[in-house]
PDB file of N, CA and C in Angstrom:
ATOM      1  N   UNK A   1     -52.962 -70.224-215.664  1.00  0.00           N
ATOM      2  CA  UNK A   1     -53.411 -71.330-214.826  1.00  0.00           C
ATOM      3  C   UNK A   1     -52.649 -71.318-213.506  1.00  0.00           C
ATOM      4  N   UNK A   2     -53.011 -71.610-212.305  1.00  0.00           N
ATOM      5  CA  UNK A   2     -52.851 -71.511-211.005  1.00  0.00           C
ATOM      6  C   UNK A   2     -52.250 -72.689-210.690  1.00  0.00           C
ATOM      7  N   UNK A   3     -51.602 -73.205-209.790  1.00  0.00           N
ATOM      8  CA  UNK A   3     -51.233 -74.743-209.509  1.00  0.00           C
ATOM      9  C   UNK A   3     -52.214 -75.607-208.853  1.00  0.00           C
ATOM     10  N   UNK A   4     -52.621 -74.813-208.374  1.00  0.00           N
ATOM     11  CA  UNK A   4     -54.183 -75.887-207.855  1.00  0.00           C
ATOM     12  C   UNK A   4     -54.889 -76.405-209.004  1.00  0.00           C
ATOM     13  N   UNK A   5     -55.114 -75.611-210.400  1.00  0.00           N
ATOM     14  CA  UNK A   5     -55.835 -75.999-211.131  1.00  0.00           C
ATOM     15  C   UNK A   5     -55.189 -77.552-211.933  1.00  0.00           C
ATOM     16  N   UNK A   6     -53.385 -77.162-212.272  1.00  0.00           N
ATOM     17  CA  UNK A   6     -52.602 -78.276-212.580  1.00  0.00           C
ATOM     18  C   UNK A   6     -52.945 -78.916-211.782  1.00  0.00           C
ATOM     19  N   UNK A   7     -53.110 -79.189-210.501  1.00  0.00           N
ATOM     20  CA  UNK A   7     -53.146 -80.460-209.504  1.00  0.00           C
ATOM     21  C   UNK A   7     -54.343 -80.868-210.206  1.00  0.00           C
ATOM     22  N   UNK A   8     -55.522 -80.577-210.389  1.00  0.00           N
ATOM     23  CA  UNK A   8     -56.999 -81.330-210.097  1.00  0.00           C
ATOM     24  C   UNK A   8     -56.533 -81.793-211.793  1.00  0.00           C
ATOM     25  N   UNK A   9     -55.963 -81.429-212.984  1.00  0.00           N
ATOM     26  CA  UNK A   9     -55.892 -82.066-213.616  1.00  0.00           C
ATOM     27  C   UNK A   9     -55.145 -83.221-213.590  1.00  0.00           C
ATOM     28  N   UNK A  10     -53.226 -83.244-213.045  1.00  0.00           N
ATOM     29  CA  UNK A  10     -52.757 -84.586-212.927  1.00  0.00           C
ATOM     30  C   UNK A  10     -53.860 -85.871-212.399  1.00  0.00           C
ATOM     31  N   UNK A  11     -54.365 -85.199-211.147  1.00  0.00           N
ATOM     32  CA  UNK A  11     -55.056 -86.179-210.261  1.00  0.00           C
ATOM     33  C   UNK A  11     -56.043 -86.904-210.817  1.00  0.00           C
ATOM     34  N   UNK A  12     -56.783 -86.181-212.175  1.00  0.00           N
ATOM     35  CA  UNK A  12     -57.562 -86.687-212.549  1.00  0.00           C
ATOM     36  C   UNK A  12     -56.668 -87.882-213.824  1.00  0.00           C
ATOM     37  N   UNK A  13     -56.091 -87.150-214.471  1.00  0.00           N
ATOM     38  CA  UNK A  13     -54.748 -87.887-215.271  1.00  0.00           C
ATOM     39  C   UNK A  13     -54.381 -89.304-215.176  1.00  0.00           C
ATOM     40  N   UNK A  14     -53.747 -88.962-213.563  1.00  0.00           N
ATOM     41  CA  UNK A  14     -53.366 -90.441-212.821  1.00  0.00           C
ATOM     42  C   UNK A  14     -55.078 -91.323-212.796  1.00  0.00           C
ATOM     43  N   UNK A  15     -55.947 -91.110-212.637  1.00  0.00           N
ATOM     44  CA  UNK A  15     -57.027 -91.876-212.266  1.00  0.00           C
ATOM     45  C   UNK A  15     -57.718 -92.591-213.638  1.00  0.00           C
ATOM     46  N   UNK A  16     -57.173 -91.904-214.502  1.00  0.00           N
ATOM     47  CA  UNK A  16     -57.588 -92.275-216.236  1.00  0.00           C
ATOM     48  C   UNK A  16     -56.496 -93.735-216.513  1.00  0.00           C
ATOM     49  N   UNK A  17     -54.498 -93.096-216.222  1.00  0.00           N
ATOM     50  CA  UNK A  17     -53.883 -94.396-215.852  1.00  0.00           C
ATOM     51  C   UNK A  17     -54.274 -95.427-215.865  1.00  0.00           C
ATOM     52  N   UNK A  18     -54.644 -95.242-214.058  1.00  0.00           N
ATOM     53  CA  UNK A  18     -54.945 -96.653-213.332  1.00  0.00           C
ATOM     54  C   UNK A  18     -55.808 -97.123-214.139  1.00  0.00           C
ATOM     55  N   UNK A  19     -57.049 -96.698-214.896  1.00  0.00           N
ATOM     56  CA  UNK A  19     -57.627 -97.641-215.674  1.00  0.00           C
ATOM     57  C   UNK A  19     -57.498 -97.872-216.577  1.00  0.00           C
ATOM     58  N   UNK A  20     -56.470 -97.664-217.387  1.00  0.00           N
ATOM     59  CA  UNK A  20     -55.936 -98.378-218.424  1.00  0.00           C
ATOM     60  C   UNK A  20     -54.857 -99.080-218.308  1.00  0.00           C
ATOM     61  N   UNK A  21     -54.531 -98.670-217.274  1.00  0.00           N
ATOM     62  CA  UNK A  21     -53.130-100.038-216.556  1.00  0.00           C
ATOM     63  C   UNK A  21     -54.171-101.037-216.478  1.00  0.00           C
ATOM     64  N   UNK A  22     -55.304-101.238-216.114  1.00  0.00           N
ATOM     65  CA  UNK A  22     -55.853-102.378-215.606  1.00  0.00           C
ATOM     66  C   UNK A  22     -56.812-102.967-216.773  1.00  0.00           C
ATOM     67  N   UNK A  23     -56.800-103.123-217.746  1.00  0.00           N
ATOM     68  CA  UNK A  23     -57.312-103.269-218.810  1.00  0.00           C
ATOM     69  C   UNK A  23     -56.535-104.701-219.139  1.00  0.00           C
ATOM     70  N   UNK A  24     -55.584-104.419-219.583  1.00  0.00           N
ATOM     71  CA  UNK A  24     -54.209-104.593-219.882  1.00  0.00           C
ATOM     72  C   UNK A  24     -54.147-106.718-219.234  1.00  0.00           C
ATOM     73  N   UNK A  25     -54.204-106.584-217.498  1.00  0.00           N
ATOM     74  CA  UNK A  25     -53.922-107.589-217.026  1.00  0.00           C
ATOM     75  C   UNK A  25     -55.211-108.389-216.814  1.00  0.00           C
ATOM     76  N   UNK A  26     -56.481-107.707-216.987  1.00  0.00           N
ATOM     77  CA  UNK A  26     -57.859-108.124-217.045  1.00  0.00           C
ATOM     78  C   UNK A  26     -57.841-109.191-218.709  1.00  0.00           C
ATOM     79  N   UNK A  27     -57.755-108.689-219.970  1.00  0.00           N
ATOM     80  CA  UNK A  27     -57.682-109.237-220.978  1.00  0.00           C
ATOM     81  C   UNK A  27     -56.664-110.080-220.817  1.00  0.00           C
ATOM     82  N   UNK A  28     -55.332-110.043-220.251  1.00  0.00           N
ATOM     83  CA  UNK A  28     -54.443-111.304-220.279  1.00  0.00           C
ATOM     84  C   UNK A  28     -55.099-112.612-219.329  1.00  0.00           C
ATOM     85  N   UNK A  29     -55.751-111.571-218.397  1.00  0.00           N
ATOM     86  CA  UNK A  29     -56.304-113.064-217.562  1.00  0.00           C
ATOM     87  C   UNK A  29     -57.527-113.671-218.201  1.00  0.00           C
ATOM     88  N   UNK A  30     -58.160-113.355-218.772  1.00  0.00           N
ATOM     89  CA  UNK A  30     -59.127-114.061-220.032  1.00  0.00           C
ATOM     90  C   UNK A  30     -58.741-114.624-221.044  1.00  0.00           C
ATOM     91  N   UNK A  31     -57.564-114.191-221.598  1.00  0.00           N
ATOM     92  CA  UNK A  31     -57.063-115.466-222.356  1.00  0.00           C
ATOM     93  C   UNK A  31     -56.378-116.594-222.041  1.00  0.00           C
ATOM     94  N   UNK A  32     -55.398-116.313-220.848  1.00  0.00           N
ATOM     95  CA  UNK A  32     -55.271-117.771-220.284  1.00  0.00           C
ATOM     96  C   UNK A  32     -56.208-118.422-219.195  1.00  0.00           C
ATOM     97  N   UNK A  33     -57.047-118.058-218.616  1.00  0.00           N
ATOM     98  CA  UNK A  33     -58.005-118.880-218.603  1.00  0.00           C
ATOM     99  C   UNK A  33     -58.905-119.857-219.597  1.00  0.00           C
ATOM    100  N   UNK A  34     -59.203-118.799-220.202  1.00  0.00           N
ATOM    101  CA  UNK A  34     -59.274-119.665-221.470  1.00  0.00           C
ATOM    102  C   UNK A  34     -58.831-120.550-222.179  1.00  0.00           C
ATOM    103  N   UNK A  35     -57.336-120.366-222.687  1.00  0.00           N
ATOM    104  CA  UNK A  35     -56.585-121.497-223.129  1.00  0.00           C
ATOM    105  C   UNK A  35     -56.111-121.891-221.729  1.00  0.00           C
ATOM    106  N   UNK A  36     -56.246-121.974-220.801  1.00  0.00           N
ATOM    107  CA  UNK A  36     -56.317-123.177-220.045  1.00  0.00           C
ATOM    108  C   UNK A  36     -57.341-124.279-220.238  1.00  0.00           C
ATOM    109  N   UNK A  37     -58.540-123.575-219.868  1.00  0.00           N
ATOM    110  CA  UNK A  37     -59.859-124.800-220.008  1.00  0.00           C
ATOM    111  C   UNK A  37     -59.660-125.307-221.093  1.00  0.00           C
ATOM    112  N   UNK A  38     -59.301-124.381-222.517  1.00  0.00           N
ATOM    113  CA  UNK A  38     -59.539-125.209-223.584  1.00  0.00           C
ATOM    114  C   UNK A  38     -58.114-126.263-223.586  1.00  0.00           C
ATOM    115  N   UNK A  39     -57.239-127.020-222.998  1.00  0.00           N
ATOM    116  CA  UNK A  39     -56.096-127.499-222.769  1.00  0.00           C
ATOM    117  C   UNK A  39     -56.055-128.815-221.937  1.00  0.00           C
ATOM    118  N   UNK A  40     -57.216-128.146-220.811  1.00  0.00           N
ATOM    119  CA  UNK A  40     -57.375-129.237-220.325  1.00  0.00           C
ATOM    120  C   UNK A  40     -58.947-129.911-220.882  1.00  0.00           C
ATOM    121  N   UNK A  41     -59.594-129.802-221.419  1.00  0.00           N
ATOM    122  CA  UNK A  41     -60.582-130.016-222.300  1.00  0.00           C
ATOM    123  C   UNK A  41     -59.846-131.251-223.293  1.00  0.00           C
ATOM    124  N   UNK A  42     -58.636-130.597-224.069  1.00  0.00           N
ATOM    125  CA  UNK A  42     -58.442-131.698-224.985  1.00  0.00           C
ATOM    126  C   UNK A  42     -57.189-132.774-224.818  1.00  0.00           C
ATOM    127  N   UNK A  43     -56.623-132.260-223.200  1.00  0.00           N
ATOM    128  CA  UNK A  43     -56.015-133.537-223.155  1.00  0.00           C
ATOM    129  C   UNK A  43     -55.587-133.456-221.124  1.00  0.00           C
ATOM    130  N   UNK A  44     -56.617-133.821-221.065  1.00  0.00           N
ATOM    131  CA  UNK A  44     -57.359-134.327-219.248  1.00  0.00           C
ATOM    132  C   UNK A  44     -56.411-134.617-218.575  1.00  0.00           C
ATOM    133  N   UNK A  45     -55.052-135.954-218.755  1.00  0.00           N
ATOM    134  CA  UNK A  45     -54.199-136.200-217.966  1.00  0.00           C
ATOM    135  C   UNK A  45     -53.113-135.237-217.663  1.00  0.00           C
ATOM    136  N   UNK A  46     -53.246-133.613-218.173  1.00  0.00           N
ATOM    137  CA  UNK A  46     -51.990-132.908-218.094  1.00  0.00           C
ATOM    138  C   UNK A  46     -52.801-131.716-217.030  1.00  0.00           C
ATOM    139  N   UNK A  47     -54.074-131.835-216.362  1.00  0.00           N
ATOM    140  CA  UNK A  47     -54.791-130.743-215.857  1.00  0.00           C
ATOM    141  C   UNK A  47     -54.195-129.919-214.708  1.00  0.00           C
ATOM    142  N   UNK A  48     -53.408-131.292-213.858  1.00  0.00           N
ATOM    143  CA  UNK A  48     -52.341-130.777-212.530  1.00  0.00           C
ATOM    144  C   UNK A  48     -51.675-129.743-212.782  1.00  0.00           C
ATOM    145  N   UNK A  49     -50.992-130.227-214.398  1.00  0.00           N
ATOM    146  CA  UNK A  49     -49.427-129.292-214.981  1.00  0.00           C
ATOM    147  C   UNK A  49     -50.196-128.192-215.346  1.00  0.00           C
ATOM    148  N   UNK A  50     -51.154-127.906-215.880  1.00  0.00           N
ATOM    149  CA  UNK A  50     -51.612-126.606-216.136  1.00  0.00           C
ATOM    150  C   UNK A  50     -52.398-125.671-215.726  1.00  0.00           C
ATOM    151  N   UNK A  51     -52.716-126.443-214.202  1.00  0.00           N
ATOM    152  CA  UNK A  51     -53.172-125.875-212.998  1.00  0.00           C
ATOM    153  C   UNK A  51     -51.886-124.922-212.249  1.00  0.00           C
ATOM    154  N   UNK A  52     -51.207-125.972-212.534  1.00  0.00           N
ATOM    155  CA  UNK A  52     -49.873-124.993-211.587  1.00  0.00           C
ATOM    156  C   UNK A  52     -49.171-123.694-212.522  1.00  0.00           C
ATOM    157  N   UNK A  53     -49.076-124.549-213.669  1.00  0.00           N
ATOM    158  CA  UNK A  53     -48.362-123.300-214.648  1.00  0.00           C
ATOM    159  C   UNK A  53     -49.377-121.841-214.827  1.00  0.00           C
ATOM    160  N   UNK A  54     -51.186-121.980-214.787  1.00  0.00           N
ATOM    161  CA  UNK A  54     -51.621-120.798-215.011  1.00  0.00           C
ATOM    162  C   UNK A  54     -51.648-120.163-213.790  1.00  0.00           C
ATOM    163  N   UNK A  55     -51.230-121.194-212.330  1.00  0.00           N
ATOM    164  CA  UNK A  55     -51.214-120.092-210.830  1.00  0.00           C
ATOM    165  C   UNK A  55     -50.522-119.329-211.074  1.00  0.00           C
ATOM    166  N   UNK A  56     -49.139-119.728-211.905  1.00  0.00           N
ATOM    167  CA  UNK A  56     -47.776-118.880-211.794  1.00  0.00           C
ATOM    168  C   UNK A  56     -47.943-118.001-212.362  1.00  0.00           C
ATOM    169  N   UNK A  57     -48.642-118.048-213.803  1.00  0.00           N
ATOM    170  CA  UNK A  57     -49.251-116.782-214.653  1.00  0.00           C
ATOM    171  C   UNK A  57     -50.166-116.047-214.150  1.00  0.00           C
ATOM    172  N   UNK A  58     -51.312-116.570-213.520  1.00  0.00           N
ATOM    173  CA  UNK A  58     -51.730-115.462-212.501  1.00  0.00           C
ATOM    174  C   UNK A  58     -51.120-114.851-212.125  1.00  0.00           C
ATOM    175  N   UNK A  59     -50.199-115.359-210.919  1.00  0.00           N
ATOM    176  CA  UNK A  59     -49.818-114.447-209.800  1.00  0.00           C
ATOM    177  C   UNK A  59     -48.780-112.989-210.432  1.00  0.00           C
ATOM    178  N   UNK A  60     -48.139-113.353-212.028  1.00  0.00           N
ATOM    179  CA  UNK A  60     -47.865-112.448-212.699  1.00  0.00           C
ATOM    180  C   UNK A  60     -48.391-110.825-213.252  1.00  0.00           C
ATOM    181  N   UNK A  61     -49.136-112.265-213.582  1.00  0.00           N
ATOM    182  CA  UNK A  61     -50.335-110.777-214.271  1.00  0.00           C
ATOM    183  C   UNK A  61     -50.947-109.939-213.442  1.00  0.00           C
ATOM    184  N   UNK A  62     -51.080-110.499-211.941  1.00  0.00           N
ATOM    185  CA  UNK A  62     -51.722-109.634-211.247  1.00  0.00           C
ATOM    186  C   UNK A  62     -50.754-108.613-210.591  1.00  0.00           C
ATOM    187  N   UNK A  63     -49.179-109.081-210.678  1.00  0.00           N
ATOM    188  CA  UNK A  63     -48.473-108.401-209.986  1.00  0.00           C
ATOM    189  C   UNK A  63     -48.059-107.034-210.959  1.00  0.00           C
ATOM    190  N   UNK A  64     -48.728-107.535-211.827  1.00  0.00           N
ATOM    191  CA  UNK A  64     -48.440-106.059-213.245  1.00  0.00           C
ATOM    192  C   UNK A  64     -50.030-105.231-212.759  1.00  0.00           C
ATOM    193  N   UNK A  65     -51.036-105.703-212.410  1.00  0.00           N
ATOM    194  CA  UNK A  65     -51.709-104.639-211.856  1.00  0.00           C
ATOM    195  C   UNK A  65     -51.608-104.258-210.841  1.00  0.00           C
ATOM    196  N   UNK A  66     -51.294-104.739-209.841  1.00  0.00           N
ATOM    197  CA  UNK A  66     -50.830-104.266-208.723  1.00  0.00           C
ATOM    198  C   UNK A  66     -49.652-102.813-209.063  1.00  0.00           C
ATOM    199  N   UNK A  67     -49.156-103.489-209.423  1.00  0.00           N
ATOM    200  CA  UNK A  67     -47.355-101.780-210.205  1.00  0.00           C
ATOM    201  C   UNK A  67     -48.040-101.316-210.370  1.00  0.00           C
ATOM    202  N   UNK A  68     -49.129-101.178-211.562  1.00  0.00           N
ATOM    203  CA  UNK A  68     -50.513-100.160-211.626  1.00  0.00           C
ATOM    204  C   UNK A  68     -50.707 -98.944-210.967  1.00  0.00           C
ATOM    205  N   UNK A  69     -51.436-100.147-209.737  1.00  0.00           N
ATOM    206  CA  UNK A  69     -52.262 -99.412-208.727  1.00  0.00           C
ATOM    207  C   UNK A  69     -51.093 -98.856-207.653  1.00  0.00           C
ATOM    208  N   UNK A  70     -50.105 -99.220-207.641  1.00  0.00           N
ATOM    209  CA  UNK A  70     -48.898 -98.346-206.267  1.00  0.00           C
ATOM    210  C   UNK A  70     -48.543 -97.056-207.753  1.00  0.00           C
ATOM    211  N   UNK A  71     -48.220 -97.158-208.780  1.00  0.00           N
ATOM    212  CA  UNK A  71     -48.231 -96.322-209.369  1.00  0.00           C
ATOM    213  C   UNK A  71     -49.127 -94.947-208.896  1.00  0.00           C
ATOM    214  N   UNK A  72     -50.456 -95.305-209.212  1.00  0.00           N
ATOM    215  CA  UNK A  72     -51.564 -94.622-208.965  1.00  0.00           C
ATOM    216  C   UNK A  72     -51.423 -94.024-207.811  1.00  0.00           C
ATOM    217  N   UNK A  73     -51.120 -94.799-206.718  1.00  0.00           N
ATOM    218  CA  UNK A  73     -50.742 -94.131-204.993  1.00  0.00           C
ATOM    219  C   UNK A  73     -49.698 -93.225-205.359  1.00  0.00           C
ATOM    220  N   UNK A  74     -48.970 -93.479-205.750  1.00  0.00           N
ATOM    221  CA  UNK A  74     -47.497 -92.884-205.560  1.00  0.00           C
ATOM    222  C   UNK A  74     -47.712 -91.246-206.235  1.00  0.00           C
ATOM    223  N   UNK A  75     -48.583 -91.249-207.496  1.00  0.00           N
ATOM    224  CA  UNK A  75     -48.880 -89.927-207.940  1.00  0.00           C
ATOM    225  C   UNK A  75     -49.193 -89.103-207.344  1.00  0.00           C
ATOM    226  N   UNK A  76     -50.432 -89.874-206.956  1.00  0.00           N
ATOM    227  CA  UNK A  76     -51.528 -88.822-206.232  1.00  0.00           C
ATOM    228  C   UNK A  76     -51.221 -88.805-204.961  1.00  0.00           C
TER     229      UNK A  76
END
């Protein structure tokens, strides 16, 4: 095998990664959405507090796909 040929495989490698890095923070953000609505569904006066607490979990989860995707840059 030639090194060009190793390259077109990593490259393809890394691109398999990135989508299973992103799997990962897609299913976490469906379950707390979820048990959010269902939270504020069964008790209404706490909707503020768990508005703010799932931003913070957002902005988490997304920052784990994001590592992901600079991952992905950084390979290829």
């Amino acid at each position: 095998m030639d090194l060009t040929t190793l390259a077109e495989v990593a490259g393809n490698l890394s691109v398999i990664g990135y989508g299973l890095a992103a799997i990962g923070p897609g299913i976490g953000l469906g379950i707390m959405f979820g048990k959010a609505m269902e939270s504020t569904a069964r008790q209404p006066e706490l909707s503020n507090k768990l508005n703010t607490i799932m931003y913070i979990g957002l902005a988490i989860i997304e920052v784990l796909a994001l590592l992901g995707f600079v991952a992905f840059i950084m390979k290829s």
